[in-house]
N, C-alpha and C. Protein backbone atom coordinates (compact mmCIF):
# COMPACT_ATOMS: atom_id res chain seq x y z
N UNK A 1 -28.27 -71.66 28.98
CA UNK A 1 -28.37 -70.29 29.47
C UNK A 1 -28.75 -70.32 30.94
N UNK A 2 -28.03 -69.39 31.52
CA UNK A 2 -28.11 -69.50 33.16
C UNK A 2 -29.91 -68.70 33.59
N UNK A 3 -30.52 -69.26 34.33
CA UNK A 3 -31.83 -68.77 34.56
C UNK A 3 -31.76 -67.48 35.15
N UNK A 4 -30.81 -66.88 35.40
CA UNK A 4 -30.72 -65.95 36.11
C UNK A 4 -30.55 -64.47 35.01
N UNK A 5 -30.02 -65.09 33.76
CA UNK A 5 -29.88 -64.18 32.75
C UNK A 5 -31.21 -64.40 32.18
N UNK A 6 -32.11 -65.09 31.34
CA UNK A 6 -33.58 -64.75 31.59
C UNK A 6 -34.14 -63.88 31.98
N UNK A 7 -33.83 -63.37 33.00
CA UNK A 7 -34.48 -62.31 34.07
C UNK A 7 -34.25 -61.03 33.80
N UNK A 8 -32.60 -60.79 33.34
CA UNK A 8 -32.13 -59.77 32.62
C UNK A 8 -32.43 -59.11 31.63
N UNK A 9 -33.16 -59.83 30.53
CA UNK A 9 -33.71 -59.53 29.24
C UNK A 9 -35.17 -58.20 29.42
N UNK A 10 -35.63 -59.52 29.94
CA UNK A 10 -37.09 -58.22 30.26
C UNK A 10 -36.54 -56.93 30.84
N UNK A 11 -35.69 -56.98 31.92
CA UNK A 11 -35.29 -56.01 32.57
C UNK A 11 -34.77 -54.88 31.93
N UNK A 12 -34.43 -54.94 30.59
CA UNK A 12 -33.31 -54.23 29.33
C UNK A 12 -34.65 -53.95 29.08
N UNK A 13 -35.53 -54.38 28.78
CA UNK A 13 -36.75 -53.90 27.88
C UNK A 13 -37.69 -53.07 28.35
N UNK A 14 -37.52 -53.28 29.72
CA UNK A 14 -38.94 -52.58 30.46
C UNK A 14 -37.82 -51.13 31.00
N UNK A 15 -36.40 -51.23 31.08
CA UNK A 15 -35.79 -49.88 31.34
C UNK A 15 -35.80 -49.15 30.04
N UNK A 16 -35.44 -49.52 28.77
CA UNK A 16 -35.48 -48.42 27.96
C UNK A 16 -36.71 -48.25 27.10
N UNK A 17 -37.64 -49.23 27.24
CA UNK A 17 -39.35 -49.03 27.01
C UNK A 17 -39.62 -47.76 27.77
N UNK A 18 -39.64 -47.66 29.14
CA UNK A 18 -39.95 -46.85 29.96
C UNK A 18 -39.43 -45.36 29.79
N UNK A 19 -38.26 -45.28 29.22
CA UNK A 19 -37.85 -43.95 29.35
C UNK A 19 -38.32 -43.44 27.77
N UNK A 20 -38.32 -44.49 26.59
CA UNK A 20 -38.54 -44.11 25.44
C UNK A 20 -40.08 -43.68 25.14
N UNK A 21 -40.40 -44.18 26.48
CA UNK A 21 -42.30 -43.65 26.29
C UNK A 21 -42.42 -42.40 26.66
N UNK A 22 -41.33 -42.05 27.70
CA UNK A 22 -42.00 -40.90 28.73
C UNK A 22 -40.82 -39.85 27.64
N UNK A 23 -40.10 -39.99 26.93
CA UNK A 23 -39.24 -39.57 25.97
C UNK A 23 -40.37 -38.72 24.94
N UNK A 24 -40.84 -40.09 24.59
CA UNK A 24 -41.91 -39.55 23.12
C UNK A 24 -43.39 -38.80 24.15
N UNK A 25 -43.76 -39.12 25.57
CA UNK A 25 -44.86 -38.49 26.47
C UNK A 25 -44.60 -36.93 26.15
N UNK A 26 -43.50 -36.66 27.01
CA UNK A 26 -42.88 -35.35 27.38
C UNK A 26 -42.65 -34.00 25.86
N UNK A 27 -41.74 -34.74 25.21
CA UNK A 27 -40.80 -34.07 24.12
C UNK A 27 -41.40 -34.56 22.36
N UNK A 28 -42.17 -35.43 22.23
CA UNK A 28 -42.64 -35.88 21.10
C UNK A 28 -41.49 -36.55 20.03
N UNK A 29 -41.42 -36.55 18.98
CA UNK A 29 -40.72 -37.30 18.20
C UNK A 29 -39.23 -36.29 18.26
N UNK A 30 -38.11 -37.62 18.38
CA UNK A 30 -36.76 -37.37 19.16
C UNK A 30 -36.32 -36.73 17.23
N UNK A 31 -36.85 -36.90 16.78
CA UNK A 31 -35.91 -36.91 14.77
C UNK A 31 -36.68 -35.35 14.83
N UNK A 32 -37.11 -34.47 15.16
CA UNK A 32 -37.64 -33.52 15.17
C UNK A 32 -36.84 -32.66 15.65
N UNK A 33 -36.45 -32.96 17.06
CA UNK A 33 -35.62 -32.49 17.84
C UNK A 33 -34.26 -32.36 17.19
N UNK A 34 -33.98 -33.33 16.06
CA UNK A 34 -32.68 -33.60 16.28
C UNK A 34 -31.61 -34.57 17.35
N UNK A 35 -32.48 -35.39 18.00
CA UNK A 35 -32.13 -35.65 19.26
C UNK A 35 -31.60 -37.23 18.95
N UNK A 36 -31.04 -37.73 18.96
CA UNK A 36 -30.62 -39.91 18.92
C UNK A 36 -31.29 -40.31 20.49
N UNK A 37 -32.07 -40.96 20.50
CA UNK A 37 -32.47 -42.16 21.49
C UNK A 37 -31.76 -43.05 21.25
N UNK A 38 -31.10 -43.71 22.13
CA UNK A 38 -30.49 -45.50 22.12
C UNK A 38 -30.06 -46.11 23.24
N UNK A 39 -30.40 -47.36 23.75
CA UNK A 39 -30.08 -48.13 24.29
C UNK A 39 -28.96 -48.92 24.20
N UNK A 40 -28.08 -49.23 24.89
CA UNK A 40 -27.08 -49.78 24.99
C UNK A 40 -26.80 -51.02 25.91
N UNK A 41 -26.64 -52.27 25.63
CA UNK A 41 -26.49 -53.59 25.89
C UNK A 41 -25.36 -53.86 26.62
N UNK A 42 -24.83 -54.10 27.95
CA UNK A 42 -23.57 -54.50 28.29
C UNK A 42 -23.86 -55.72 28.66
N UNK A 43 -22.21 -56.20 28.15
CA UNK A 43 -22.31 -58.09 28.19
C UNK A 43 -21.22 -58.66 28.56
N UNK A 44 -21.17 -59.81 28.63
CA UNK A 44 -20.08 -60.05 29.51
C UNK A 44 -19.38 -60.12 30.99
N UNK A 45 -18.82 -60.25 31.35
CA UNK A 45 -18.44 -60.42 32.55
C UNK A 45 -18.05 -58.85 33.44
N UNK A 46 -17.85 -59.05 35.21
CA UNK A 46 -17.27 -57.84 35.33
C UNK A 46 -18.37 -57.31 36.13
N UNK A 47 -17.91 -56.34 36.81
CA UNK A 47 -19.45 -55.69 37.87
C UNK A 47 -19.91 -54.54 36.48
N UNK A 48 -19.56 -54.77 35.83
CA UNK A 48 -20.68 -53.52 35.01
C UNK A 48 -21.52 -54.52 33.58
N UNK A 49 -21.47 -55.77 33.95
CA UNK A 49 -21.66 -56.88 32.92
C UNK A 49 -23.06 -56.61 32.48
N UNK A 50 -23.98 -55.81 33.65
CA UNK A 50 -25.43 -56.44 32.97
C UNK A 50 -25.90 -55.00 33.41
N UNK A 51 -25.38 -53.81 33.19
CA UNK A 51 -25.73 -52.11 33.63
C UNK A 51 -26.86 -52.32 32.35
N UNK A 52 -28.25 -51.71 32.68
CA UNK A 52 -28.67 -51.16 31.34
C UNK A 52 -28.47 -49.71 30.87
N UNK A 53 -28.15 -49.14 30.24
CA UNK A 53 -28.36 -47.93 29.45
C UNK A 53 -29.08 -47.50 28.48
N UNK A 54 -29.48 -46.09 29.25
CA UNK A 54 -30.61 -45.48 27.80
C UNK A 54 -30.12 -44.21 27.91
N UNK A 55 -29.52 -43.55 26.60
CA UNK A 55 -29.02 -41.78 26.56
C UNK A 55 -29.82 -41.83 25.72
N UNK A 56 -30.16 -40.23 25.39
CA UNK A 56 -30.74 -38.70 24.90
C UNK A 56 -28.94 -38.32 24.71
N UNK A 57 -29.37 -38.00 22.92
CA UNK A 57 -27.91 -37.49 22.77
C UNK A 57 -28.54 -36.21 21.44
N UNK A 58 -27.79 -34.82 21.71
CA UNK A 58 -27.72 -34.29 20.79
C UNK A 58 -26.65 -33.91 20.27
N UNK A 59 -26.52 -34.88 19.13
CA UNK A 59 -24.95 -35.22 17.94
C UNK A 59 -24.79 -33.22 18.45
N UNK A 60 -25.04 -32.59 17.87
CA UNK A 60 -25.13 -31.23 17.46
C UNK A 60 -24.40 -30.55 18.53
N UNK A 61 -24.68 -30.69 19.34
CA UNK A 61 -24.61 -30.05 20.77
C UNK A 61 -23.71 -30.47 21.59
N UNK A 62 -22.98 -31.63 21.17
CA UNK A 62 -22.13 -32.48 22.13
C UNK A 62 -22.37 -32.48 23.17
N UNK A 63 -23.84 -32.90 23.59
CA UNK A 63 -24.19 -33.43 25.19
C UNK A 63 -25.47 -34.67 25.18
N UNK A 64 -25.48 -35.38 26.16
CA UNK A 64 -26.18 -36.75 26.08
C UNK A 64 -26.55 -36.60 27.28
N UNK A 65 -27.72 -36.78 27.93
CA UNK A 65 -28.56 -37.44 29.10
C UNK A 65 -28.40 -39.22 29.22
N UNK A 66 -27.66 -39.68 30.09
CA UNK A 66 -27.19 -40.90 30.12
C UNK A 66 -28.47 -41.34 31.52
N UNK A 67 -28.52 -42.12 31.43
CA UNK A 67 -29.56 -43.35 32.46
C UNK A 67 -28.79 -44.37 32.22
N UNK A 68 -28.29 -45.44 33.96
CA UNK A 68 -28.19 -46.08 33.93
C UNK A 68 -28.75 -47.21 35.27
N UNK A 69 -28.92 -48.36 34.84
CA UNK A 69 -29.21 -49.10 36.05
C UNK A 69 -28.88 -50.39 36.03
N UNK A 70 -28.17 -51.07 37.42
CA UNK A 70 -27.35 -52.37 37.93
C UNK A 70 -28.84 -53.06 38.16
N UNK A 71 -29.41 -54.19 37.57
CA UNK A 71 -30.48 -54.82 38.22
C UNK A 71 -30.26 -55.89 39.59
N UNK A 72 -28.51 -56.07 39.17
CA UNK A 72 -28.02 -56.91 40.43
C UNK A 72 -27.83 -55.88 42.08
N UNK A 73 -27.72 -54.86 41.58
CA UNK A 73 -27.42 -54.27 43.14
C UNK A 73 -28.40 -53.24 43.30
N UNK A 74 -29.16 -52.79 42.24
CA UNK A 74 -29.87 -51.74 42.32
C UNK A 74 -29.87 -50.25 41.74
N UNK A 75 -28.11 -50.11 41.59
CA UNK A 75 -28.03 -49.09 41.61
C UNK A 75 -28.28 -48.30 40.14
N UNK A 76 -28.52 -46.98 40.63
CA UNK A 76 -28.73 -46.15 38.91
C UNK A 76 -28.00 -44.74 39.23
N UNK A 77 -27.66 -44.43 38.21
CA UNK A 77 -27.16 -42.96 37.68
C UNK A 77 -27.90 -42.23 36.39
N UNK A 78 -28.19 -40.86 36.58
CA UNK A 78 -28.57 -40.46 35.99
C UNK A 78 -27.37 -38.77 35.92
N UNK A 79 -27.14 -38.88 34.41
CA UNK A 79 -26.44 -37.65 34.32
C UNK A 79 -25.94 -37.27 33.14
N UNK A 80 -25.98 -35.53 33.01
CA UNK A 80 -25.57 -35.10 31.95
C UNK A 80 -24.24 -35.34 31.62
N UNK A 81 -24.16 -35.55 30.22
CA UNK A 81 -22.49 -35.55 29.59
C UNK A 81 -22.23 -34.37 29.10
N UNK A 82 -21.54 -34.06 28.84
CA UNK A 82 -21.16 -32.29 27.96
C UNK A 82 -19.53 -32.55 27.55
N UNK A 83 -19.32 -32.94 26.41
CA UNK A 83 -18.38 -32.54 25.57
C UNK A 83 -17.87 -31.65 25.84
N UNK A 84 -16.31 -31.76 26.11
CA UNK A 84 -15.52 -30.97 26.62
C UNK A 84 -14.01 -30.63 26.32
N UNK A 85 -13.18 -29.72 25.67
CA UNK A 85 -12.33 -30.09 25.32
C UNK A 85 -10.83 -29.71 26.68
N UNK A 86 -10.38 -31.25 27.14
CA UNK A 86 -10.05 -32.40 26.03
C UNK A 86 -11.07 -33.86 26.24
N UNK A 87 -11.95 -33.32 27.00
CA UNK A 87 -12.45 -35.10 26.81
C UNK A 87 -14.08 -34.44 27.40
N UNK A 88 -14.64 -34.96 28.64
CA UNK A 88 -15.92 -34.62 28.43
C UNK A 88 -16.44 -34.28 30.64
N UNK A 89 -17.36 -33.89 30.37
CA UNK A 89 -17.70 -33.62 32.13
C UNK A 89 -18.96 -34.41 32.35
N UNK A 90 -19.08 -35.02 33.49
CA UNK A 90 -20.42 -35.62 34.06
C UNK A 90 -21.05 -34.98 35.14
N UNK A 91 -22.16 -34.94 34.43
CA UNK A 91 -22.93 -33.78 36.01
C UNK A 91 -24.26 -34.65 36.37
N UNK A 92 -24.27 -34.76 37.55
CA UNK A 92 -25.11 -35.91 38.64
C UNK A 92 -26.53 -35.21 38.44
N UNK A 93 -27.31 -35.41 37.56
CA UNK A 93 -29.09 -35.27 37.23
C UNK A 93 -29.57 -34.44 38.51
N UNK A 94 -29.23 -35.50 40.15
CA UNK A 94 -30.17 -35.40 40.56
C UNK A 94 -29.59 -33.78 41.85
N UNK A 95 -28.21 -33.98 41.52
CA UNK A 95 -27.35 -32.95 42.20
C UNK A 95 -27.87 -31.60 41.41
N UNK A 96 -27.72 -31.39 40.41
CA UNK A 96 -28.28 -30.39 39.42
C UNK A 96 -29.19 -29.93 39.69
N UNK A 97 -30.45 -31.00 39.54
CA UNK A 97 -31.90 -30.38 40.04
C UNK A 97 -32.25 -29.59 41.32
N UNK A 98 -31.37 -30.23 42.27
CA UNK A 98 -31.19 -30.11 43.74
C UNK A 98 -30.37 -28.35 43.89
N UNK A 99 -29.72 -28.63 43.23
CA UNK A 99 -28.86 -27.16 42.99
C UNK A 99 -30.21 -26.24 42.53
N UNK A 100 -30.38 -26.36 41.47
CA UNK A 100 -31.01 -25.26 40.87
C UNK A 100 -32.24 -25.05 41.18
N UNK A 101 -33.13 -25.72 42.73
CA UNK A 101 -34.30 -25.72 42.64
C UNK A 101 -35.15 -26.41 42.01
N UNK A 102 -35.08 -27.54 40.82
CA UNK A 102 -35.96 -27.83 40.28
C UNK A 102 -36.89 -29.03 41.01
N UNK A 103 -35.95 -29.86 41.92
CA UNK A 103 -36.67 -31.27 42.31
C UNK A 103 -36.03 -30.98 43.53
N UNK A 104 -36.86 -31.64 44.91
CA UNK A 104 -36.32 -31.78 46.45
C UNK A 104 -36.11 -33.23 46.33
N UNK A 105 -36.24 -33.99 45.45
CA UNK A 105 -35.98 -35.72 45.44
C UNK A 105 -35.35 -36.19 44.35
N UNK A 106 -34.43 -37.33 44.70
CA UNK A 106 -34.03 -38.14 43.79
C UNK A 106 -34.22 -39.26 43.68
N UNK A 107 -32.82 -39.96 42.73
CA UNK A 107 -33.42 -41.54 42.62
C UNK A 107 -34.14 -42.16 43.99
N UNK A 108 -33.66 -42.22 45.47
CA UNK A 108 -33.61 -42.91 46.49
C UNK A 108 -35.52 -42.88 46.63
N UNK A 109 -35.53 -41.24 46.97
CA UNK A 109 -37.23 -40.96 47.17
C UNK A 109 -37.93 -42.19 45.94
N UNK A 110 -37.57 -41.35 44.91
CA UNK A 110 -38.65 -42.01 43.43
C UNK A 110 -38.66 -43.79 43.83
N UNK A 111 -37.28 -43.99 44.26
CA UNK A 111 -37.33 -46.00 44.20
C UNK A 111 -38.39 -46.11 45.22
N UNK A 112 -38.18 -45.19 46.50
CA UNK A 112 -39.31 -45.57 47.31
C UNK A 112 -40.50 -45.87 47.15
N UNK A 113 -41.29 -44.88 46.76
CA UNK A 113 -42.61 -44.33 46.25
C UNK A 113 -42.85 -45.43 44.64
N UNK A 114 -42.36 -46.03 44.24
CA UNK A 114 -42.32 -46.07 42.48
C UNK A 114 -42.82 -47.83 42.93
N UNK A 115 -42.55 -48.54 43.51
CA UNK A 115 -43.24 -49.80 43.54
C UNK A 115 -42.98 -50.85 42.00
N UNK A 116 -43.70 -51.20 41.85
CA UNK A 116 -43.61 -52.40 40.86
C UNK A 116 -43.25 -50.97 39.62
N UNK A 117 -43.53 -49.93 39.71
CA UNK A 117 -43.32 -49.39 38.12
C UNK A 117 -42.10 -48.63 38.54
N UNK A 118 -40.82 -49.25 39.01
CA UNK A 118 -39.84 -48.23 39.17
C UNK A 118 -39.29 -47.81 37.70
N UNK A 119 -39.09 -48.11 36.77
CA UNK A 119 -38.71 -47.92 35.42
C UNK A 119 -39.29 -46.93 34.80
N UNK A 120 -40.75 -46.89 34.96
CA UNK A 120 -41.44 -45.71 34.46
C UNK A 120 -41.68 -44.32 35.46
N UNK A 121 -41.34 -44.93 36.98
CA UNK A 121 -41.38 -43.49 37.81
C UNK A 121 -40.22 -43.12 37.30
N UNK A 122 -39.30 -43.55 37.35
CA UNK A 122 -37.65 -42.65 37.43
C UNK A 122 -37.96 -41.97 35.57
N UNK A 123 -38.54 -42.90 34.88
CA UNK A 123 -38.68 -42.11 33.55
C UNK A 123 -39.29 -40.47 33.58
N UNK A 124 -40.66 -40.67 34.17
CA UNK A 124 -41.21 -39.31 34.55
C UNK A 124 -41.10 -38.36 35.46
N UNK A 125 -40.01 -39.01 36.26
CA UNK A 125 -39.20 -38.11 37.38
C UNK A 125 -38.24 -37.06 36.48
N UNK A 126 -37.69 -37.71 36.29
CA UNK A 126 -36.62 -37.29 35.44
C UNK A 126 -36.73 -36.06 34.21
N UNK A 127 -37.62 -37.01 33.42
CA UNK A 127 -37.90 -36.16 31.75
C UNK A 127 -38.57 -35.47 32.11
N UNK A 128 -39.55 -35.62 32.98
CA UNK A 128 -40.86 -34.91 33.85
C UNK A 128 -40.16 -33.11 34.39
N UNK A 129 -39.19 -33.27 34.89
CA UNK A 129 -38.40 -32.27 35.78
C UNK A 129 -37.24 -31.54 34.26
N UNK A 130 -37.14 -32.48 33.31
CA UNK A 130 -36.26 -31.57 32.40
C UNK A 130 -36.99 -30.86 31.75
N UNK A 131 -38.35 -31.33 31.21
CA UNK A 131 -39.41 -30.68 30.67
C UNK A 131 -40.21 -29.83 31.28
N UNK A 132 -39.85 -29.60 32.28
CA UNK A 132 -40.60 -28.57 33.35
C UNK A 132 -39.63 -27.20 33.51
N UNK A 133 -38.51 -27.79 33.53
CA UNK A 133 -37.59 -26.59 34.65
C UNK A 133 -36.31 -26.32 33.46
N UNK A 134 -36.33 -26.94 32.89
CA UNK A 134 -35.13 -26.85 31.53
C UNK A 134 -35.06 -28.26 30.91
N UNK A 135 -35.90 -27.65 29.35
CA UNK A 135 -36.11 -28.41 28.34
C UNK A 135 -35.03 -28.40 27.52
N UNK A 136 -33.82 -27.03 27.55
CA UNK A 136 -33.14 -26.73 26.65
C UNK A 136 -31.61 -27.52 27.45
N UNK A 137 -31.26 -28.53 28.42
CA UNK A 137 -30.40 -28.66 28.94
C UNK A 137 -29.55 -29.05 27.90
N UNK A 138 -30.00 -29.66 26.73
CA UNK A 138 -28.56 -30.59 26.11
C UNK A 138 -28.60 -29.64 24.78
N UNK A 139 -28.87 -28.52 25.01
CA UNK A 139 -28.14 -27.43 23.80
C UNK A 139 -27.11 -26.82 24.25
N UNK A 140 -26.30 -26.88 23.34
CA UNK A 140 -25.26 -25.65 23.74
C UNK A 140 -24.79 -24.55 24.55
N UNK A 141 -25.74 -23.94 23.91
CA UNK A 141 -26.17 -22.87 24.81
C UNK A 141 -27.09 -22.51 26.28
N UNK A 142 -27.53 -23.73 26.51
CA UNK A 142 -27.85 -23.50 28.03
C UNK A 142 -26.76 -23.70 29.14
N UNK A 143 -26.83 -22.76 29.77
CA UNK A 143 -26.01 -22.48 30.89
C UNK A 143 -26.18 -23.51 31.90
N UNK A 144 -25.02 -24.11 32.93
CA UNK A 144 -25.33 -25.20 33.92
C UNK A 144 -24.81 -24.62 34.96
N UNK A 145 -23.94 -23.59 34.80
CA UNK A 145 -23.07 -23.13 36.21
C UNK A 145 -24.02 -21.74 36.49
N UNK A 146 -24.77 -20.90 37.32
CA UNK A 146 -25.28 -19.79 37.56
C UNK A 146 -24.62 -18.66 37.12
């Protein structure tokens, strides 16, 4: 095993540890809600070989809060999915918030400020600001366009 994948492992653990804490912090037990928590493993080769992923999905509602992050380049996305017919729409977390007033910062600020706990700032950035300003985003019935 290449030493460099080693490194990767923890990294899978401490990203969806982090959001599944501030998950159960914020919103309490996800089976209550109705809500699926899961992490998702990419493997293999390819620039998206070692992305971690953690969605918030409500089966019900056909919409998912997706988190993702490149540990090789840095980069992360955060954004709503919404089921759509014929296929589905992605709306940018931090564009949203920015729109609607809820947050003046995104990922870039939080990486700044977040230091050795970037996994758990972007967790409470995030869930922190859905649970504040719209808890109801991945129902149905909440509105995203004004």
């Amino acid at each position: 095993m290449d030493p460099s994948e080693d490194s990767y492992f923890p990294t899978q653990l401490e990203f969806g540890g982090a959001f599944r804490s501030a998950f159960h912090e914020f919103f309490g037990d996800e089976k209550d809600l109705q809500y699926e928590l899961y992490e998702l493993k990419s493997e293999g080769a390819g620039p998206k070989a070692k992305w971690t992923t953690f969605s918030i999905r409500n089966p019900l509602g056909g919409r998912s809060i997706v988190f993702r992050f490149d540990p090789d380049s840095g980069s992360f996305y955060a954004m709503l999915k919404v089921q759509v017919l014929p296929g589905e729409e992605d709306w940018s977390l931090d564009s949203f918030f920015q729109k609607k007033g809820f947050s003046e910062i995104g990922f870039a600020e939080v990486k700044k400020a977040a230091g050795e706990w970037l996994f758990h700032s972007l967790a409470r950035h995030y869930l922190g600001t859905i649970f504040s300003h719209c808890p109801r985003i991945l129902e149905p019935d909440y509105k995203l366009e004004p």
